[in-house]
PDB file of N, CA and C in Angstrom:
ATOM      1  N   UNK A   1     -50.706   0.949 128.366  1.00  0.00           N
ATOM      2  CA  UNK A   1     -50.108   1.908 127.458  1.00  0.00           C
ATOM      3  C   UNK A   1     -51.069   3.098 127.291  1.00  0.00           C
ATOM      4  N   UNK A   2     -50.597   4.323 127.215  1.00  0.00           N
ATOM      5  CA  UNK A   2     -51.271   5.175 127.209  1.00  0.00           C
ATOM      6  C   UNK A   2     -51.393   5.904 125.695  1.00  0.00           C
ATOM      7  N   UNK A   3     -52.695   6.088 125.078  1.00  0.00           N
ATOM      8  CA  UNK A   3     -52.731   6.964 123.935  1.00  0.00           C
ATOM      9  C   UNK A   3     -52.115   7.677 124.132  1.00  0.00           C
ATOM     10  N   UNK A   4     -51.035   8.363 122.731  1.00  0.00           N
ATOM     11  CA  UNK A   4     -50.806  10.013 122.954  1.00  0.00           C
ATOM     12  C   UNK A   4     -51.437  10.430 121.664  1.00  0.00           C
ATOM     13  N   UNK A   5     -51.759  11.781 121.626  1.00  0.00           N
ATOM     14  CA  UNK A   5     -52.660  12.746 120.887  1.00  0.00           C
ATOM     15  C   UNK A   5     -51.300  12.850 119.770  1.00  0.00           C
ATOM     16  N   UNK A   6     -52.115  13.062 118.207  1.00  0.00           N
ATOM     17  CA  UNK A   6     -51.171  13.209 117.238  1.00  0.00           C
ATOM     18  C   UNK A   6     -51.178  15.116 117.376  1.00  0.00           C
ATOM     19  N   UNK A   7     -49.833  15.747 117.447  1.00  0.00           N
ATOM     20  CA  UNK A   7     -49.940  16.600 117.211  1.00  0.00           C
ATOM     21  C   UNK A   7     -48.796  17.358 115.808  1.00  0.00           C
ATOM     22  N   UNK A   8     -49.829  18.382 115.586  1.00  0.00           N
ATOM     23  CA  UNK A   8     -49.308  18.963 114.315  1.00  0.00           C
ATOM     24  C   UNK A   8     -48.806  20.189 114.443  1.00  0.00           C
ATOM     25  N   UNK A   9     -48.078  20.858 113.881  1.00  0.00           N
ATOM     26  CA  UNK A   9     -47.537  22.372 114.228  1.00  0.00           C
ATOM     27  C   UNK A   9     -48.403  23.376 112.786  1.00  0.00           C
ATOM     28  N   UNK A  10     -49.456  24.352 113.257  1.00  0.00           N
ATOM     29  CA  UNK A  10     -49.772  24.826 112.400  1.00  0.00           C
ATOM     30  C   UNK A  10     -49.247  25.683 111.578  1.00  0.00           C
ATOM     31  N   UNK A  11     -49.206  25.874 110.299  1.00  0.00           N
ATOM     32  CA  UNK A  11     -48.415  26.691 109.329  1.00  0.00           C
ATOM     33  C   UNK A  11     -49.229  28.160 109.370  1.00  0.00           C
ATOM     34  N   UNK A  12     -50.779  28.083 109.613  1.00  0.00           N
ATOM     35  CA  UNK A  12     -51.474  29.175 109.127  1.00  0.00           C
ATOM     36  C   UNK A  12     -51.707  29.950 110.462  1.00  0.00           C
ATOM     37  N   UNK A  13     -52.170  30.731 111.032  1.00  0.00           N
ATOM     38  CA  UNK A  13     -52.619  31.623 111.958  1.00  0.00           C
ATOM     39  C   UNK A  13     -54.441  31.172 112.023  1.00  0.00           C
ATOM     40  N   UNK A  14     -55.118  31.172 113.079  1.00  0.00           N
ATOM     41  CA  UNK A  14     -56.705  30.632 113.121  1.00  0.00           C
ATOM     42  C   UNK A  14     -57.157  31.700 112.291  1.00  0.00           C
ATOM     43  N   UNK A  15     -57.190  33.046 112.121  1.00  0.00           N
ATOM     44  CA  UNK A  15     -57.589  33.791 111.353  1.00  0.00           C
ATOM     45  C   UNK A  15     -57.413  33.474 109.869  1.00  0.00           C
ATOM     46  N   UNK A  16     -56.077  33.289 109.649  1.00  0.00           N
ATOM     47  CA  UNK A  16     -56.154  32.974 108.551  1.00  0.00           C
ATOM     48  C   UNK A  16     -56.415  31.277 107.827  1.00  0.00           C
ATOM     49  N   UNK A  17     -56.827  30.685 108.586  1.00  0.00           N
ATOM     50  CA  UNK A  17     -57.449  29.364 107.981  1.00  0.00           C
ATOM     51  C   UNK A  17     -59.289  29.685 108.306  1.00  0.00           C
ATOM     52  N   UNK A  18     -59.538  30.670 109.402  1.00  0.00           N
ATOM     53  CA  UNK A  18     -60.902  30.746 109.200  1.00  0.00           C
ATOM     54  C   UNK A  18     -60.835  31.677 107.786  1.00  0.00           C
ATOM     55  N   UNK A  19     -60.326  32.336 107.312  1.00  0.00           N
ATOM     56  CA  UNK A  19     -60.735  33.047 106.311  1.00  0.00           C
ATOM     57  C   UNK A  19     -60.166  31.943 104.854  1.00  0.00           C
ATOM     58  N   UNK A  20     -59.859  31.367 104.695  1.00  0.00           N
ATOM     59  CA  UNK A  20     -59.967  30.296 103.947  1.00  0.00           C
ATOM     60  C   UNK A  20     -60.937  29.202 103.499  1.00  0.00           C
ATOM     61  N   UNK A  21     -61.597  29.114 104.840  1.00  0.00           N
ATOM     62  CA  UNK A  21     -62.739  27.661 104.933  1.00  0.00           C
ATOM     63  C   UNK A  21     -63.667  28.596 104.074  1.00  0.00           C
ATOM     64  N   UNK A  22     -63.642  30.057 104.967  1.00  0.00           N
ATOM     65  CA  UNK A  22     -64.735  31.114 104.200  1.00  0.00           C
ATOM     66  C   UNK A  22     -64.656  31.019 102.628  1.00  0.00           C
ATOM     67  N   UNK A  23     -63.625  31.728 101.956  1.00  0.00           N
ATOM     68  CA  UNK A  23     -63.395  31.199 100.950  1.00  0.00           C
ATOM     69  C   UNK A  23     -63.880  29.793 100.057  1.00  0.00           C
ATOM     70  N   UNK A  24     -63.405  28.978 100.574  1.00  0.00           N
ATOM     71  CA  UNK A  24     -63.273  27.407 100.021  1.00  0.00           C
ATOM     72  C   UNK A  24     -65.518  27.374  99.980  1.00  0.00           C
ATOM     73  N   UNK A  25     -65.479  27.554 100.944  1.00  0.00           N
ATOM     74  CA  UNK A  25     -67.320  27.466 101.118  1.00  0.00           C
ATOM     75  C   UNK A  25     -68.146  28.456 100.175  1.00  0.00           C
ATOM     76  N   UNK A  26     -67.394  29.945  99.948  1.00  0.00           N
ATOM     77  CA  UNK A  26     -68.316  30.408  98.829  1.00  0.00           C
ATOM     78  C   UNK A  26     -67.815  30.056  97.310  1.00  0.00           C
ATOM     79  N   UNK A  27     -66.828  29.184  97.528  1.00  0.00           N
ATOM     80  CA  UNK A  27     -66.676  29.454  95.845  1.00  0.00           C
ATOM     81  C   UNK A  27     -67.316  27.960  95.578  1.00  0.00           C
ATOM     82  N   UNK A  28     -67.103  27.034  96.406  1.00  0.00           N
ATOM     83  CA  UNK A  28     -68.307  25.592  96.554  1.00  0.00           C
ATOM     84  C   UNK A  28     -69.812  25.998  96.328  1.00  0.00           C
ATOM     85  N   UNK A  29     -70.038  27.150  97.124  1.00  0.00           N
ATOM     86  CA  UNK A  29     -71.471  27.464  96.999  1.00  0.00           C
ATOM     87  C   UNK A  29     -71.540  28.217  95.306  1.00  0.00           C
ATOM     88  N   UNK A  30     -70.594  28.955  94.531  1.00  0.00           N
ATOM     89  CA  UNK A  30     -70.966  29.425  93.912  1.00  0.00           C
ATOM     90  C   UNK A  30     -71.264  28.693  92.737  1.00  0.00           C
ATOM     91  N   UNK A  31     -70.610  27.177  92.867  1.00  0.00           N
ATOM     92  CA  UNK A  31     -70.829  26.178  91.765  1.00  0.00           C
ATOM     93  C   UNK A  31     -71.707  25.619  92.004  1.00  0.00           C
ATOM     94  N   UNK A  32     -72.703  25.534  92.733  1.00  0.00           N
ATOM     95  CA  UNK A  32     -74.698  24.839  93.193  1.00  0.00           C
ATOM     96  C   UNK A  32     -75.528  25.887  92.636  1.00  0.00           C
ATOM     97  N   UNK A  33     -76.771  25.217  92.232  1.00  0.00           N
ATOM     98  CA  UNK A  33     -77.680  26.077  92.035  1.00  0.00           C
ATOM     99  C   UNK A  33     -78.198  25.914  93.726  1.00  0.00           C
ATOM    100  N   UNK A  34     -79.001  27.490  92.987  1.00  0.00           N
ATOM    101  CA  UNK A  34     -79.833  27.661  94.481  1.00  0.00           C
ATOM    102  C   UNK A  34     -80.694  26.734  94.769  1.00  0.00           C
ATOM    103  N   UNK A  35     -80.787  27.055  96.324  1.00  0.00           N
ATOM    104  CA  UNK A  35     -81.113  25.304  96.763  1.00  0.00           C
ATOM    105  C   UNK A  35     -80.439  25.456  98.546  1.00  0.00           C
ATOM    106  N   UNK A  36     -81.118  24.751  99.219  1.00  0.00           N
ATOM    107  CA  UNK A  36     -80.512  24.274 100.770  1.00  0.00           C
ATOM    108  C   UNK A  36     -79.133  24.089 100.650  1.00  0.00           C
ATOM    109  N   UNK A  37     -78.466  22.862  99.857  1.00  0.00           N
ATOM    110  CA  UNK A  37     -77.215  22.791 100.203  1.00  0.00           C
ATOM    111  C   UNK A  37     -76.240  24.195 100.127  1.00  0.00           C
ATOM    112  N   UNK A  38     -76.785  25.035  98.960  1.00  0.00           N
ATOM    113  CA  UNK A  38     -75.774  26.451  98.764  1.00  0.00           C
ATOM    114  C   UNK A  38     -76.160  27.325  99.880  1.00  0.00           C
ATOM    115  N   UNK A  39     -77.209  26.995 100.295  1.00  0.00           N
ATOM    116  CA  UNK A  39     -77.351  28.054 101.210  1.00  0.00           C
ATOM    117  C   UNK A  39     -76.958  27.604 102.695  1.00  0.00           C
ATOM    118  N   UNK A  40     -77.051  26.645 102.993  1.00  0.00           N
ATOM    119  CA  UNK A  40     -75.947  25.994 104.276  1.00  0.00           C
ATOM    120  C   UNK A  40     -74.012  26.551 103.618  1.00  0.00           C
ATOM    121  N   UNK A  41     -73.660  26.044 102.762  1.00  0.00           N
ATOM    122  CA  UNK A  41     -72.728  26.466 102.291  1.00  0.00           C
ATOM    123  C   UNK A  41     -72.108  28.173 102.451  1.00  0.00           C
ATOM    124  N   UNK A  42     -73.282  28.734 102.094  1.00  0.00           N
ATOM    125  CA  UNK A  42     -73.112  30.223 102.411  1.00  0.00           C
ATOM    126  C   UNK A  42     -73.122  30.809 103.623  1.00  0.00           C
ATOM    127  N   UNK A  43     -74.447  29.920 104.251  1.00  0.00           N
ATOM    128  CA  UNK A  43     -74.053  30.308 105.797  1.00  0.00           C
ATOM    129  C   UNK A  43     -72.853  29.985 106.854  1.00  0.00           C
ATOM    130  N   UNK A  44     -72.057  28.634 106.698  1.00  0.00           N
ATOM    131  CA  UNK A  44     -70.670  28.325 106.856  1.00  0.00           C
ATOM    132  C   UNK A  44     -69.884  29.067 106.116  1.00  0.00           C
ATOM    133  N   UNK A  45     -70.009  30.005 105.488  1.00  0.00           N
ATOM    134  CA  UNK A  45     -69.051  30.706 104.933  1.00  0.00           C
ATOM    135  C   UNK A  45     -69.211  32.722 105.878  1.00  0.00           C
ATOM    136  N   UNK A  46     -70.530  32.307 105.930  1.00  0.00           N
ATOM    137  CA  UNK A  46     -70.396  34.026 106.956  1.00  0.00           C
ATOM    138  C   UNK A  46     -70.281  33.770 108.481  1.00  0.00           C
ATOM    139  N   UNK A  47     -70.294  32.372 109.057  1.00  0.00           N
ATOM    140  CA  UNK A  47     -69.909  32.463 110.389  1.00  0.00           C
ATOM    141  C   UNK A  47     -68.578  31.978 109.874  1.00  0.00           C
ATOM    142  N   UNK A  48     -67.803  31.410 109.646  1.00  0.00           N
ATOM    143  CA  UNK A  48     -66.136  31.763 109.263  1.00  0.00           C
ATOM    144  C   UNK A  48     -65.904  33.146 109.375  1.00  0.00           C
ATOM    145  N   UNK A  49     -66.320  33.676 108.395  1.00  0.00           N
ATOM    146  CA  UNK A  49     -66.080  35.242 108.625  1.00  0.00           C
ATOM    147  C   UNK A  49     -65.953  36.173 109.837  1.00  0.00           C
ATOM    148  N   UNK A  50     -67.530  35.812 110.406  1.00  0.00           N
ATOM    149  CA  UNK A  50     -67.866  36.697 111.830  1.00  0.00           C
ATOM    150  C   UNK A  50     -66.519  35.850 112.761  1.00  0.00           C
ATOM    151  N   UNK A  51     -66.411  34.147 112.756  1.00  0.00           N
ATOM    152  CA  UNK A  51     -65.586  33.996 114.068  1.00  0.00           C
ATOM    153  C   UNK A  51     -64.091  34.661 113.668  1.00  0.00           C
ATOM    154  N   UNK A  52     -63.376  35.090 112.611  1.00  0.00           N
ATOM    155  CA  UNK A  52     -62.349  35.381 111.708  1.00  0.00           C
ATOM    156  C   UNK A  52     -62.664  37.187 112.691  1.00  0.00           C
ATOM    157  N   UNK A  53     -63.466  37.622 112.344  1.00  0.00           N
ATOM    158  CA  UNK A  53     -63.816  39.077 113.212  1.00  0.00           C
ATOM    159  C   UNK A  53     -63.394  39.021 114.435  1.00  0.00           C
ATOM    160  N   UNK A  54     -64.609  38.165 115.123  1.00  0.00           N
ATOM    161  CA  UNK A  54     -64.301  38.134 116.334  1.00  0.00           C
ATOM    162  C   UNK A  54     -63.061  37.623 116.653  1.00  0.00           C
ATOM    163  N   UNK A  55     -62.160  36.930 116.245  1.00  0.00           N
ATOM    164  CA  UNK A  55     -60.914  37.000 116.544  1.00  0.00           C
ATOM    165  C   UNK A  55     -59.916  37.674 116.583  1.00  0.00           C
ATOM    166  N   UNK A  56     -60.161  38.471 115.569  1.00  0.00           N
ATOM    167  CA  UNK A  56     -59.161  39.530 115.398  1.00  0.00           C
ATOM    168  C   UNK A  56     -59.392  40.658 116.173  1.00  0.00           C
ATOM    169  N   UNK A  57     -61.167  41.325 116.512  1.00  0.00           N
ATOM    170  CA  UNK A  57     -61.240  42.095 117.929  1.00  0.00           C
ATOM    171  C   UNK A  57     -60.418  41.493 118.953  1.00  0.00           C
ATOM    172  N   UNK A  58     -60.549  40.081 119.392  1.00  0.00           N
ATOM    173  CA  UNK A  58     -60.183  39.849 120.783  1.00  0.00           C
ATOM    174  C   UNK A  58     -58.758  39.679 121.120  1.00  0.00           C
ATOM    175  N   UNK A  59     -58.571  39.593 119.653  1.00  0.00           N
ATOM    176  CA  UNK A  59     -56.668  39.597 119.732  1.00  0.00           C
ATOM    177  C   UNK A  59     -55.822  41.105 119.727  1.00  0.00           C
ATOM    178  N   UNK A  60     -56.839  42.360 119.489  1.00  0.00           N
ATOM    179  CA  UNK A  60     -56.599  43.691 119.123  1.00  0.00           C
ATOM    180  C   UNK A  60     -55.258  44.136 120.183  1.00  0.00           C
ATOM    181  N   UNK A  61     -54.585  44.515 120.473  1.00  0.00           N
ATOM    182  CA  UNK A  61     -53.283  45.105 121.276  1.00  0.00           C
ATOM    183  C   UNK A  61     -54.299  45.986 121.867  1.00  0.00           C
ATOM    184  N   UNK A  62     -55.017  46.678 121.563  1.00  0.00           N
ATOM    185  CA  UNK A  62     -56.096  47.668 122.877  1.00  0.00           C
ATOM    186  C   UNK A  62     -56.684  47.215 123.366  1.00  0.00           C
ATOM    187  N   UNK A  63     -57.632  46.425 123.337  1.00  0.00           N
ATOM    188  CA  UNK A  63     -58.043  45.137 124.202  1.00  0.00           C
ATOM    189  C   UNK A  63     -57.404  44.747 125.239  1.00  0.00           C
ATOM    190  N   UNK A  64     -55.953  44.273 125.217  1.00  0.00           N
ATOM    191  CA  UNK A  64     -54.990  43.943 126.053  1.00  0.00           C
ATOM    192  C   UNK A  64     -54.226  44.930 127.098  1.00  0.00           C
ATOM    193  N   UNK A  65     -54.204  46.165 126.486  1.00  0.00           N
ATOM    194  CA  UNK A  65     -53.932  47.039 127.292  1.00  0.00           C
ATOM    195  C   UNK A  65     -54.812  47.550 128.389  1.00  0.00           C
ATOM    196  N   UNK A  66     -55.866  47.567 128.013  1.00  0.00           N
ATOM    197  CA  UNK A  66     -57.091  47.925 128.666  1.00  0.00           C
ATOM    198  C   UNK A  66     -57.297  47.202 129.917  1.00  0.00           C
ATOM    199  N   UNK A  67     -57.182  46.140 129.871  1.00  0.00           N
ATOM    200  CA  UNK A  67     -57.307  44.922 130.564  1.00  0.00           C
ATOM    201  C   UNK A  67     -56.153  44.765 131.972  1.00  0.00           C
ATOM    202  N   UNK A  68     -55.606  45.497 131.720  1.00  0.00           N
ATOM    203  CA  UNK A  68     -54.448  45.631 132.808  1.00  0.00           C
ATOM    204  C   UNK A  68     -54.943  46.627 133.908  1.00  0.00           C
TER     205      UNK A  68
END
């Protein structure tokens, strides 16, 4: 018998769940005192951001045109 993979149909767009985790991570961080864990917290919250960027450059409609 062969595994099959559970799959799910996403509701959100990757942009917009990376900009969420972002979210969810600074307002977690904003309830720690300062300290390692808030600041891991904060830093998972600005690479959300940057990959949330970089996604949205690489998805740009000029990008794509260009490319042809």
């Amino acid at each position: 018998m062969v595994a099959r993979r559970r799959r799910s149909k996403q509701t959100l767009s990757f942009g917009q769940r990376l900009q969420q985790a972002a979210a969810a991570a600074r307002e977690a961080a904003g309830r720690l005192p300062i300290g390692p864990e808030r600041d891991l917290l904060l830093k998972k919250a600005m690479q959300a951001e940057t990959a949330a960027s970089i996604n949205e450059l690489l998805s740009a409609p000029v990008l794509h045109a260009a490319s042809r």
